[in-house]
N, C-alpha and C. Protein backbone atom coordinates (compact mmCIF):
# COMPACT_ATOMS: atom_id res chain seq x y z
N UNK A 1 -7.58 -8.47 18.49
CA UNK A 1 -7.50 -8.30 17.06
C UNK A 1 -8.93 -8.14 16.51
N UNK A 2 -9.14 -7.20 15.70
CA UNK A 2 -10.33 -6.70 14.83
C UNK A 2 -10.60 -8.00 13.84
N UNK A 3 -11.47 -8.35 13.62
CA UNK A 3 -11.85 -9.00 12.37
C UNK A 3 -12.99 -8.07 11.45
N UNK A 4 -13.51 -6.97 11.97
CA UNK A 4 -14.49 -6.48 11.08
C UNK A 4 -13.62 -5.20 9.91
N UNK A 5 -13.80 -4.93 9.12
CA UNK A 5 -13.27 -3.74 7.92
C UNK A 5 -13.90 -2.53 8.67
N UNK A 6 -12.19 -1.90 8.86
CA UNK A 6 -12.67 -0.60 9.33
C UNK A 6 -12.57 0.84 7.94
N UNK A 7 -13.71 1.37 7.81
CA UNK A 7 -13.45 1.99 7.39
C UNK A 7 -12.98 3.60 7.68
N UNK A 8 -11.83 3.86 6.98
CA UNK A 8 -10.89 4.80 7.14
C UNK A 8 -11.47 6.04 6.43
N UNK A 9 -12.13 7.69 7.34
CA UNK A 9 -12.51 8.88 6.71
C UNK A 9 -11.12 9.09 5.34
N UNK A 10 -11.64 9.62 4.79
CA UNK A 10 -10.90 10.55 3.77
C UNK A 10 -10.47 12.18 3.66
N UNK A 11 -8.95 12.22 4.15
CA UNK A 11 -8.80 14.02 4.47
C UNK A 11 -8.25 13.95 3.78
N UNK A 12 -8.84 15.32 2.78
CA UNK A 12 -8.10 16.00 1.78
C UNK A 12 -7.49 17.68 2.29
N UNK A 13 -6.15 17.39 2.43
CA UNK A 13 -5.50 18.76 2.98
C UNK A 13 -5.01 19.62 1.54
N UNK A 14 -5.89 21.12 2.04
CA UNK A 14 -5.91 22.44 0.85
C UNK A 14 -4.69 21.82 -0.07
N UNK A 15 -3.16 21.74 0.51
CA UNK A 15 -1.79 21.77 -0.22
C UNK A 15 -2.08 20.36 -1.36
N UNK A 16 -3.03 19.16 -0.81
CA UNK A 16 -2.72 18.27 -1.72
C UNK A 16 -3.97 17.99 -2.62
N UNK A 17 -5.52 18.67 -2.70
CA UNK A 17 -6.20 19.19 -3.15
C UNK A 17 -5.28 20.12 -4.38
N UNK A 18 -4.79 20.91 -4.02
CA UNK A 18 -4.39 22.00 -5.13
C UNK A 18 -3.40 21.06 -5.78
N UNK A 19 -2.80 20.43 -5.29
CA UNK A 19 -1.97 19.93 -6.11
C UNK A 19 -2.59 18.77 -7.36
N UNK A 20 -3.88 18.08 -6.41
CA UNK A 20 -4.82 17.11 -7.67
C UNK A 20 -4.99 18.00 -8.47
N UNK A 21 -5.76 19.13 -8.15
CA UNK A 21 -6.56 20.19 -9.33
C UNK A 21 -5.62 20.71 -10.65
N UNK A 22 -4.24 20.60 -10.11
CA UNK A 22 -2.95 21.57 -11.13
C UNK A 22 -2.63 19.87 -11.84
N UNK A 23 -2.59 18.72 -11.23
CA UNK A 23 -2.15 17.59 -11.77
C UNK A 23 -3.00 17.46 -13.13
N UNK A 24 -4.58 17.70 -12.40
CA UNK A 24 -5.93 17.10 -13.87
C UNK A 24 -5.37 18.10 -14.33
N UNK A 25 -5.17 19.63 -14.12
CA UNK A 25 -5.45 20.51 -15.36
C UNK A 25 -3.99 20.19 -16.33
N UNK A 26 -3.17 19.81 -15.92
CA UNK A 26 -2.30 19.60 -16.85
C UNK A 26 -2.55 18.34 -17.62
N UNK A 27 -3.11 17.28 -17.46
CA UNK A 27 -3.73 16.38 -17.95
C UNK A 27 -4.70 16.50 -19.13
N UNK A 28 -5.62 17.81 -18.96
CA UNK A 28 -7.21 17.50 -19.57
C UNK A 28 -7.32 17.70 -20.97
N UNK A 29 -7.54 16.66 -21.36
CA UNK A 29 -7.44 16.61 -22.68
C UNK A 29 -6.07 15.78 -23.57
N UNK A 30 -5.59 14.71 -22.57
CA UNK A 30 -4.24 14.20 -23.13
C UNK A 30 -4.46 12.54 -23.06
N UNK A 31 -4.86 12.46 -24.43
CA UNK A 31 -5.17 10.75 -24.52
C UNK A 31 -4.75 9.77 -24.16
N UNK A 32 -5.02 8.96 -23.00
CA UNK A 32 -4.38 7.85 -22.44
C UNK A 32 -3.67 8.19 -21.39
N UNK A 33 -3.78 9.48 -20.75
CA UNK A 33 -3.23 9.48 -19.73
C UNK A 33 -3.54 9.49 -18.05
N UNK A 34 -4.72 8.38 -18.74
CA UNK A 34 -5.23 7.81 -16.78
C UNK A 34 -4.25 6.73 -15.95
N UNK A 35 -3.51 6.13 -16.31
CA UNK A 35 -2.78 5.62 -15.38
C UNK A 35 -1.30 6.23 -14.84
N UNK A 36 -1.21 7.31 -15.86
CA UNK A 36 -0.12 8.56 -14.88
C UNK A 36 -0.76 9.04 -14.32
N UNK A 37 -2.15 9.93 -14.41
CA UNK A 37 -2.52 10.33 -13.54
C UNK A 37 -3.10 10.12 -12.42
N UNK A 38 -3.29 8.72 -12.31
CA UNK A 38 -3.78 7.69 -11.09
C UNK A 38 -2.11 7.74 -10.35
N UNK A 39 -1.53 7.66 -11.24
CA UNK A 39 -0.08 7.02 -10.02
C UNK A 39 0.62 8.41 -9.93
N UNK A 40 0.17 9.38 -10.16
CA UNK A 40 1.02 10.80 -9.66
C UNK A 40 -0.28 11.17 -8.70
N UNK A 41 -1.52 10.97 -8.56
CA UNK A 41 -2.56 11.13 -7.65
C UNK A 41 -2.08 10.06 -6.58
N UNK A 42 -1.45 9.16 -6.55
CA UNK A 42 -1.79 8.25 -5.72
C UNK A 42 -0.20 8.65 -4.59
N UNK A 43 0.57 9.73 -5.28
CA UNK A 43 1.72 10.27 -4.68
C UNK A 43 1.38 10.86 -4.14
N UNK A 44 0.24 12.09 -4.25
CA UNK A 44 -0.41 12.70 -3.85
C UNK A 44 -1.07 12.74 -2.10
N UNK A 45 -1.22 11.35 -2.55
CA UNK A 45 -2.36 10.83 -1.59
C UNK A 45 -1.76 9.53 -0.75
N UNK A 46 -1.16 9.10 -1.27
CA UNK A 46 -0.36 7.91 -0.78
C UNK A 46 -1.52 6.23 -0.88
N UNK A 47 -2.47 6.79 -1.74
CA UNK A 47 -3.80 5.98 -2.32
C UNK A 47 -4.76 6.69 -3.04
N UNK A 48 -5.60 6.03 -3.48
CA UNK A 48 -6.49 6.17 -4.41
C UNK A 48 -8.06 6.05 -3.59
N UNK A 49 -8.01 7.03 -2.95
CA UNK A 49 -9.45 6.84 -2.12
C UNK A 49 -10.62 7.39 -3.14
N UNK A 50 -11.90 6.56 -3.15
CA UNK A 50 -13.01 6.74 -4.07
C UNK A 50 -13.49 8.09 -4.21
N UNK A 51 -12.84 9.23 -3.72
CA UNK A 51 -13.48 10.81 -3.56
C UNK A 51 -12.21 11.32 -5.02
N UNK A 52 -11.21 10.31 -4.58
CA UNK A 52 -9.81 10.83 -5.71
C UNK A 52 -10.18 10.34 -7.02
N UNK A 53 -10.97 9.29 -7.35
CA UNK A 53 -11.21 8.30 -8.44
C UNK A 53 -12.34 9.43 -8.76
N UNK A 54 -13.29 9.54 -7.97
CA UNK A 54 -14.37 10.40 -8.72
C UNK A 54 -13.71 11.90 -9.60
N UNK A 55 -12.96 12.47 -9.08
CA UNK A 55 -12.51 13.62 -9.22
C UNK A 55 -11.67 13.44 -10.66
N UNK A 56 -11.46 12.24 -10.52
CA UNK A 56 -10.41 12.60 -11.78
C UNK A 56 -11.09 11.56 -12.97
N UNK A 57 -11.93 10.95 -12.73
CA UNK A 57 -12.63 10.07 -13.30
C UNK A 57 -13.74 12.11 -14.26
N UNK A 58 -14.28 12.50 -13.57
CA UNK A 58 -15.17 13.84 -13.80
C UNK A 58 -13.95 14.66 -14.52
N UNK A 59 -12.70 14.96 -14.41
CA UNK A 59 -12.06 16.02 -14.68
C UNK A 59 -11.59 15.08 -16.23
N UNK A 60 -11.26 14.39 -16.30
CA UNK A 60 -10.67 13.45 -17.71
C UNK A 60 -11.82 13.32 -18.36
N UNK A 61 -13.21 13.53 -17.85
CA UNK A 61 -14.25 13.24 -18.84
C UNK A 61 -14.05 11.79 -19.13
N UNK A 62 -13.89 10.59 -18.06
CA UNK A 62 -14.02 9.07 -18.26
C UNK A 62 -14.93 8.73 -17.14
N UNK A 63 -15.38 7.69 -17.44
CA UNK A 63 -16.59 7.06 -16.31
C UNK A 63 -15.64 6.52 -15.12
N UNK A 64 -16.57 6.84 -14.29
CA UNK A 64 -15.70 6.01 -12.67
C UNK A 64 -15.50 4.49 -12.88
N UNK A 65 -16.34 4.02 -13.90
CA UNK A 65 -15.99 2.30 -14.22
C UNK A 65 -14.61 1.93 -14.37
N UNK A 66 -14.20 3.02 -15.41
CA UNK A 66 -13.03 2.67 -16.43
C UNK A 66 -11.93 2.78 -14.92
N UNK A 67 -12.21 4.21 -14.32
CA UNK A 67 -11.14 4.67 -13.12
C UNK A 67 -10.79 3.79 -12.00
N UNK A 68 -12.11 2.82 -11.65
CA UNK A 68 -11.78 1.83 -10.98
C UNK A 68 -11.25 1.36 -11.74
N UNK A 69 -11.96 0.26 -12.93
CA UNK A 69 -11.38 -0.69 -13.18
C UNK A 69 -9.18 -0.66 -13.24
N UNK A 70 -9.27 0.16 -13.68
CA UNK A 70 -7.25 0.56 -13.67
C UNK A 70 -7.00 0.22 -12.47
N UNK A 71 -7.76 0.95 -11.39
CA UNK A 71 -6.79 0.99 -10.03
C UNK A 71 -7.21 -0.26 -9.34
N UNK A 72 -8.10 -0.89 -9.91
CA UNK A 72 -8.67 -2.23 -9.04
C UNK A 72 -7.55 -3.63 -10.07
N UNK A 73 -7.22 -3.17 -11.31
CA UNK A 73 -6.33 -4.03 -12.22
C UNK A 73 -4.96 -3.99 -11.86
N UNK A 74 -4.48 -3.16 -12.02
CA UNK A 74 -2.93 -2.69 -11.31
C UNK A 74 -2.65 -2.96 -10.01
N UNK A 75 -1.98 -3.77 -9.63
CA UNK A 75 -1.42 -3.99 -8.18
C UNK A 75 -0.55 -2.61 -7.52
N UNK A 76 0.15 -2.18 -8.13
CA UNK A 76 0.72 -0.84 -7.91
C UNK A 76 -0.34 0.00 -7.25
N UNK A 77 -1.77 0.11 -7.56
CA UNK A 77 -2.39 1.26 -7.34
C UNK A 77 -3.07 0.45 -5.95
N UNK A 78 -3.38 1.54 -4.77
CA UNK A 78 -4.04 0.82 -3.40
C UNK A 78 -5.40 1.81 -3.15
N UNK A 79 -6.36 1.12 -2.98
CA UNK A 79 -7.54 2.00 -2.47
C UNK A 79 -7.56 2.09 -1.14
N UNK A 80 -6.55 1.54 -0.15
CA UNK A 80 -6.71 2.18 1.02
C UNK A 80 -5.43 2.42 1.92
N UNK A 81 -5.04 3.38 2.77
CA UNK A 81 -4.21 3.83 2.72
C UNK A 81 -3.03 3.58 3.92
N UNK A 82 -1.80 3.75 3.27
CA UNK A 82 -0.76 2.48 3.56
C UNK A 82 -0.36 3.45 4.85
N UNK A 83 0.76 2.60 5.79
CA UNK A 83 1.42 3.39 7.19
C UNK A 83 2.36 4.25 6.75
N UNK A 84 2.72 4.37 7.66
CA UNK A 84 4.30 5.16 7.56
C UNK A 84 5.32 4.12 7.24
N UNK A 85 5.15 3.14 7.73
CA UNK A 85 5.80 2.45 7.78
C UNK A 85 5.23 0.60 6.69
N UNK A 86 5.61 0.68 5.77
CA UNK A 86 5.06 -0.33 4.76
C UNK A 86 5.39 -1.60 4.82
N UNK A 87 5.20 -2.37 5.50
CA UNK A 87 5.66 -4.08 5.88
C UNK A 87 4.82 -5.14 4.33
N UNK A 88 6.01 -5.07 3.69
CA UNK A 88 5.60 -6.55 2.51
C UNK A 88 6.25 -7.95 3.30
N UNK A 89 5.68 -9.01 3.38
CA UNK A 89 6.31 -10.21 3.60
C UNK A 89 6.00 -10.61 2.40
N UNK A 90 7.19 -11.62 1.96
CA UNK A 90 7.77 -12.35 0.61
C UNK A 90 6.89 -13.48 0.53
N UNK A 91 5.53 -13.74 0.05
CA UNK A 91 5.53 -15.54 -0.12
C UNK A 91 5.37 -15.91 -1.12
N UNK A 92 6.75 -15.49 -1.88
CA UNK A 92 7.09 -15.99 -3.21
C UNK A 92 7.39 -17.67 -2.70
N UNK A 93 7.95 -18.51 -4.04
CA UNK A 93 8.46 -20.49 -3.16
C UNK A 93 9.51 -20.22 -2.45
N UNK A 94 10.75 -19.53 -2.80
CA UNK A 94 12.20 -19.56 -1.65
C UNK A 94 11.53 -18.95 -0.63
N UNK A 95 10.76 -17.87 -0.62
CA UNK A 95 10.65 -17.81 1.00
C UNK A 95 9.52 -18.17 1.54
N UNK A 96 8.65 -18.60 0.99
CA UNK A 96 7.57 -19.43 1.06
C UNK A 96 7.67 -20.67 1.65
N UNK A 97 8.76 -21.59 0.73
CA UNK A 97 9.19 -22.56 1.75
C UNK A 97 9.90 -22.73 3.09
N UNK A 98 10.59 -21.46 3.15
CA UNK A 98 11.98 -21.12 4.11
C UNK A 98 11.14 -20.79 5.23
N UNK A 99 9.32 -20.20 5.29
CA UNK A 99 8.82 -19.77 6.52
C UNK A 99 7.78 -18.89 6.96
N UNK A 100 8.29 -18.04 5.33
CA UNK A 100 7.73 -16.46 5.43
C UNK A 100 6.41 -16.41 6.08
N UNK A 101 5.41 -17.21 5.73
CA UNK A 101 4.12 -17.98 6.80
C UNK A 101 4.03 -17.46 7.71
N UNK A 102 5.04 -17.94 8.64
CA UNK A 102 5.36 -17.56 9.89
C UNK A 102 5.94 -16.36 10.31
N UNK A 103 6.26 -15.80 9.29
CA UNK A 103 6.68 -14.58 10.05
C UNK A 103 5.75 -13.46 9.31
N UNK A 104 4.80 -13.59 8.65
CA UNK A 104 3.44 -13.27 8.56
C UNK A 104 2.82 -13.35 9.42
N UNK A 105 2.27 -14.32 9.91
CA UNK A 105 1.89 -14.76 11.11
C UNK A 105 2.03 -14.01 12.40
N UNK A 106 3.52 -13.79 12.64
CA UNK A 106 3.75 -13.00 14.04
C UNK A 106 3.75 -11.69 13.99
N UNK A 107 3.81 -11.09 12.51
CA UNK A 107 3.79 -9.91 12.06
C UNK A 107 2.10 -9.64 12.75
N UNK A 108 1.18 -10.26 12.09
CA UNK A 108 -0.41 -9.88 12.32
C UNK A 108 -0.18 -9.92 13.97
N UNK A 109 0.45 -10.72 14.40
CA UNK A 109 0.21 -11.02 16.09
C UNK A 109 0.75 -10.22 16.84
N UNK A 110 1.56 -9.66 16.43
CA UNK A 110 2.40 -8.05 16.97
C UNK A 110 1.34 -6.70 16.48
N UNK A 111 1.08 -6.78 15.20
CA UNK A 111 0.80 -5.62 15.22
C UNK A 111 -0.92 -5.28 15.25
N UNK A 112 -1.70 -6.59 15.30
CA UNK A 112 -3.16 -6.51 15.92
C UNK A 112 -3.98 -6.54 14.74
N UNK A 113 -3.15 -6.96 13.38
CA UNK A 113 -3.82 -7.04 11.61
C UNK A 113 -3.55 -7.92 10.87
N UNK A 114 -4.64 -7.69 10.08
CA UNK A 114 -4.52 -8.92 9.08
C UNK A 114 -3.83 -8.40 7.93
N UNK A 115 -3.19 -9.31 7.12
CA UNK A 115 -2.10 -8.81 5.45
C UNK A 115 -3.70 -7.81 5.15
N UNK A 116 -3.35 -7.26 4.40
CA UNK A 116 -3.64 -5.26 3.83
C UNK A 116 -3.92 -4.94 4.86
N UNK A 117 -4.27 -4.53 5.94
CA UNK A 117 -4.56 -3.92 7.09
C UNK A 117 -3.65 -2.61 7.45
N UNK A 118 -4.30 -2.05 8.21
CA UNK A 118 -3.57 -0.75 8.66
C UNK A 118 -3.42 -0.89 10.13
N UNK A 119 -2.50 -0.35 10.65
CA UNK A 119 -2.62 0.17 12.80
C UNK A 119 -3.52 1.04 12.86
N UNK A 120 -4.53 1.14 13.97
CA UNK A 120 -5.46 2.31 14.03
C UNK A 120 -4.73 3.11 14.01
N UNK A 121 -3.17 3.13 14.97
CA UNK A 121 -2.11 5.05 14.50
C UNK A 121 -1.84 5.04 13.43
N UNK A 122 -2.59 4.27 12.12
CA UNK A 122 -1.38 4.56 11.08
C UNK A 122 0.04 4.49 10.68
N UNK A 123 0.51 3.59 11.98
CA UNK A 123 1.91 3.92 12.06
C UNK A 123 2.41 2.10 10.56
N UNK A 124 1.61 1.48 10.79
CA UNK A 124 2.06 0.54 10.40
C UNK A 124 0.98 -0.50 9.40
N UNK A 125 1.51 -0.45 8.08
CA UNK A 125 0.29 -1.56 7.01
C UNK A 125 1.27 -2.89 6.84
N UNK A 126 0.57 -3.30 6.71
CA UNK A 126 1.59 -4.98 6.33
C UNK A 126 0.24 -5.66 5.22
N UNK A 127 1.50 -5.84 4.03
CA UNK A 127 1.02 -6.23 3.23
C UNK A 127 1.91 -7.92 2.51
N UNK A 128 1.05 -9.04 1.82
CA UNK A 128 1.85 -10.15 1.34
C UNK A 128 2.11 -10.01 0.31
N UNK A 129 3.10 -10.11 -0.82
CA UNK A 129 3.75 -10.18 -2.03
C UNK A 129 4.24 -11.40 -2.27
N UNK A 130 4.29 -10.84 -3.73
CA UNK A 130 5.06 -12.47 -4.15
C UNK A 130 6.19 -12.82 -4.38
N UNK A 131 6.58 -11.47 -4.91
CA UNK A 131 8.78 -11.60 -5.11
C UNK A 131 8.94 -10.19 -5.26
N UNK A 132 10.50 -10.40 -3.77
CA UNK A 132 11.10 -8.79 -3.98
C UNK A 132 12.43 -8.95 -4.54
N UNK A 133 12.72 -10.07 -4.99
CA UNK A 133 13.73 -10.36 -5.81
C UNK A 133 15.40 -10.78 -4.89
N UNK A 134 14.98 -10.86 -3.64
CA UNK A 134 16.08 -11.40 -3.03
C UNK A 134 16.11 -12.78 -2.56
N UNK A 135 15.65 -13.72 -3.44
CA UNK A 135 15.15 -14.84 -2.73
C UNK A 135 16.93 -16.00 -2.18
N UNK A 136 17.67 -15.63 -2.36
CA UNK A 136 18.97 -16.02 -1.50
C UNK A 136 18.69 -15.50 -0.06
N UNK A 137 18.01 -14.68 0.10
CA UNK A 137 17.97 -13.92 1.51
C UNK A 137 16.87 -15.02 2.11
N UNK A 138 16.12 -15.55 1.87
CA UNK A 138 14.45 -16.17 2.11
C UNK A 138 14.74 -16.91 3.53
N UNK A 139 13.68 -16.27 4.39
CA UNK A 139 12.29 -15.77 4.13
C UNK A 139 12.53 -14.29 4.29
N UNK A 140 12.54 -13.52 3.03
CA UNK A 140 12.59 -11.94 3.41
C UNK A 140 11.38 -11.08 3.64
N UNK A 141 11.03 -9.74 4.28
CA UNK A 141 10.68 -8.65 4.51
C UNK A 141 10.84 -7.32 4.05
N UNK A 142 10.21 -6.58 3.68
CA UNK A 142 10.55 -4.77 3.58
C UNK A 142 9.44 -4.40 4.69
N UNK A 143 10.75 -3.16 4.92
CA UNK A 143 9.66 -2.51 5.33
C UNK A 143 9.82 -1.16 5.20
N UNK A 144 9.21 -0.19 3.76
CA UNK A 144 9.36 0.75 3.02
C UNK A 144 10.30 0.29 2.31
N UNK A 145 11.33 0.79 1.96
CA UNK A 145 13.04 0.45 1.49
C UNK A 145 14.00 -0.54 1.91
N UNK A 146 13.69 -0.91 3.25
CA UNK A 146 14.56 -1.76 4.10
C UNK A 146 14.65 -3.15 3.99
N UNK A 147 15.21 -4.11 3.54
CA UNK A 147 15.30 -5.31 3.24
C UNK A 147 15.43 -6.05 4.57
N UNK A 148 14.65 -6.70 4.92
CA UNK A 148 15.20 -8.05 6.03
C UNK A 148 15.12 -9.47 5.74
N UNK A 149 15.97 -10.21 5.98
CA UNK A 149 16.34 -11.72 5.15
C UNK A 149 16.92 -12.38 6.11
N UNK A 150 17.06 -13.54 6.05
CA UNK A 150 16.82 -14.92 6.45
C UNK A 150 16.21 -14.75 8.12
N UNK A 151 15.13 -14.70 7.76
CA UNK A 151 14.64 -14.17 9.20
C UNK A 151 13.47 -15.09 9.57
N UNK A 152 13.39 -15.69 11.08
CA UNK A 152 12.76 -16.24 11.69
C UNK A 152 11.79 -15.59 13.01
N UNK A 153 10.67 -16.40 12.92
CA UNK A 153 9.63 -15.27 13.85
C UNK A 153 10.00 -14.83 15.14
N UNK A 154 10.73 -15.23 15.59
CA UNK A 154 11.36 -14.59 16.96
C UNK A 154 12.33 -13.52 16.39
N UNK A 155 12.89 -12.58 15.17
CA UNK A 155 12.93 -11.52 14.63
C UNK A 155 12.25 -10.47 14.83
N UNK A 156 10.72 -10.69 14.47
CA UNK A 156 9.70 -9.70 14.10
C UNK A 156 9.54 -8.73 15.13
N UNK A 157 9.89 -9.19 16.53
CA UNK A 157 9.65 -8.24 17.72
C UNK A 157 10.64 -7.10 17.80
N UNK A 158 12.12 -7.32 17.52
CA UNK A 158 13.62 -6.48 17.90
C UNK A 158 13.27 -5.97 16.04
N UNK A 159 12.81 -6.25 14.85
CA UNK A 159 12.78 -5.31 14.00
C UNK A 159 11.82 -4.54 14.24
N UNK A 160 10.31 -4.64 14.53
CA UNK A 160 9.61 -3.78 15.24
C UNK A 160 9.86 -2.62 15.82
N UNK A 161 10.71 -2.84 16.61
CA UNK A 161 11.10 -1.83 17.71
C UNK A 161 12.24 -1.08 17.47
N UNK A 162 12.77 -1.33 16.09
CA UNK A 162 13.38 -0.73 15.20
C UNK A 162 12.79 0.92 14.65
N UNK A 163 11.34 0.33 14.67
CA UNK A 163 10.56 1.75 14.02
C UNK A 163 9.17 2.28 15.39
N UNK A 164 9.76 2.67 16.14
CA UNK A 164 8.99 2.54 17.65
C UNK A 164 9.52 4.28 17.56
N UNK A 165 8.43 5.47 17.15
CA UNK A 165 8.32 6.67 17.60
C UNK A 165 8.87 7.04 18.97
């Protein structure tokens, strides 16, 4: 397991480039509309990498302060960029008490990361939250759309291998 911050290049492919450039121009000049256009950029991009913040921070005519500050305020918005596959563990109190810890825990120990972290393939980010609103299920999981509940760390391996290319 890594303990140092890896940092991840930034590719901008022509199709999603053109698509930022047509996003600002429909934007420029429309008051208050940096946090749609952070979260339709961040569709874009599947994050908000500091080359995307500059660009639209320059095209809105607002300082990169203000552009961070939104995407660094908003939990919704991520500066670095998520898997294919999106692992939240719950440690809201029901599943907080019920374990979720632990199956945090085996999550990092399976997949070689710490909560925000990425897989070097990209295949997999695991991130901690606080409530996905199923707390009858506790200790629950997503992973993208997928709900998993009352689940104990000898789980984490057979859902894993659930999403195994």
């Amino acid at each position: 397991m890594k303990n140092k911050l890896e940092v991840v290049p930034f590719v901008d492919t022509p199709e999603q480039h053109a698509k930022l450039v047509e996003l600002l121009e429909s934007y420029k000049g429309v008051p208050g509309a940096l946090v749609q256009v952070l979260q339709k950029a961040q569709l874009i991009y599947g994050y908000l990498p500091l080359e995307v913040q500059i660009k639209v921070a320059e095209d809105l005519g607002v300082s990169l302060e203000e552009v961070y500050g939104v995407v660094t305020f908003y939990s919704f918005f991520s500066t670095v960029p998520k898997g294919k596959y999106r692992i939240s563990v719950c440690l809201g109190t029901a599943c907080y008490v019920k374990g979720s810890q632990k199956i945090l825990d085996k999550l990092e120990e399976k997949l070689g990361i710490k909560s925000g972290g990425l897989t070097p393939d990209g295949k997999f980010s695991l991130d901690a939250c606080r409530c996905v609103g199923a707390c009858g299920l506790a200790p629950v999981m997503m992973i993208n759309e997928e709900v998993y509940g009352k689940l104990v760390p000898g789980d984490v391996e057979g859902i894993l291998a659930k999403y195994a290319d």
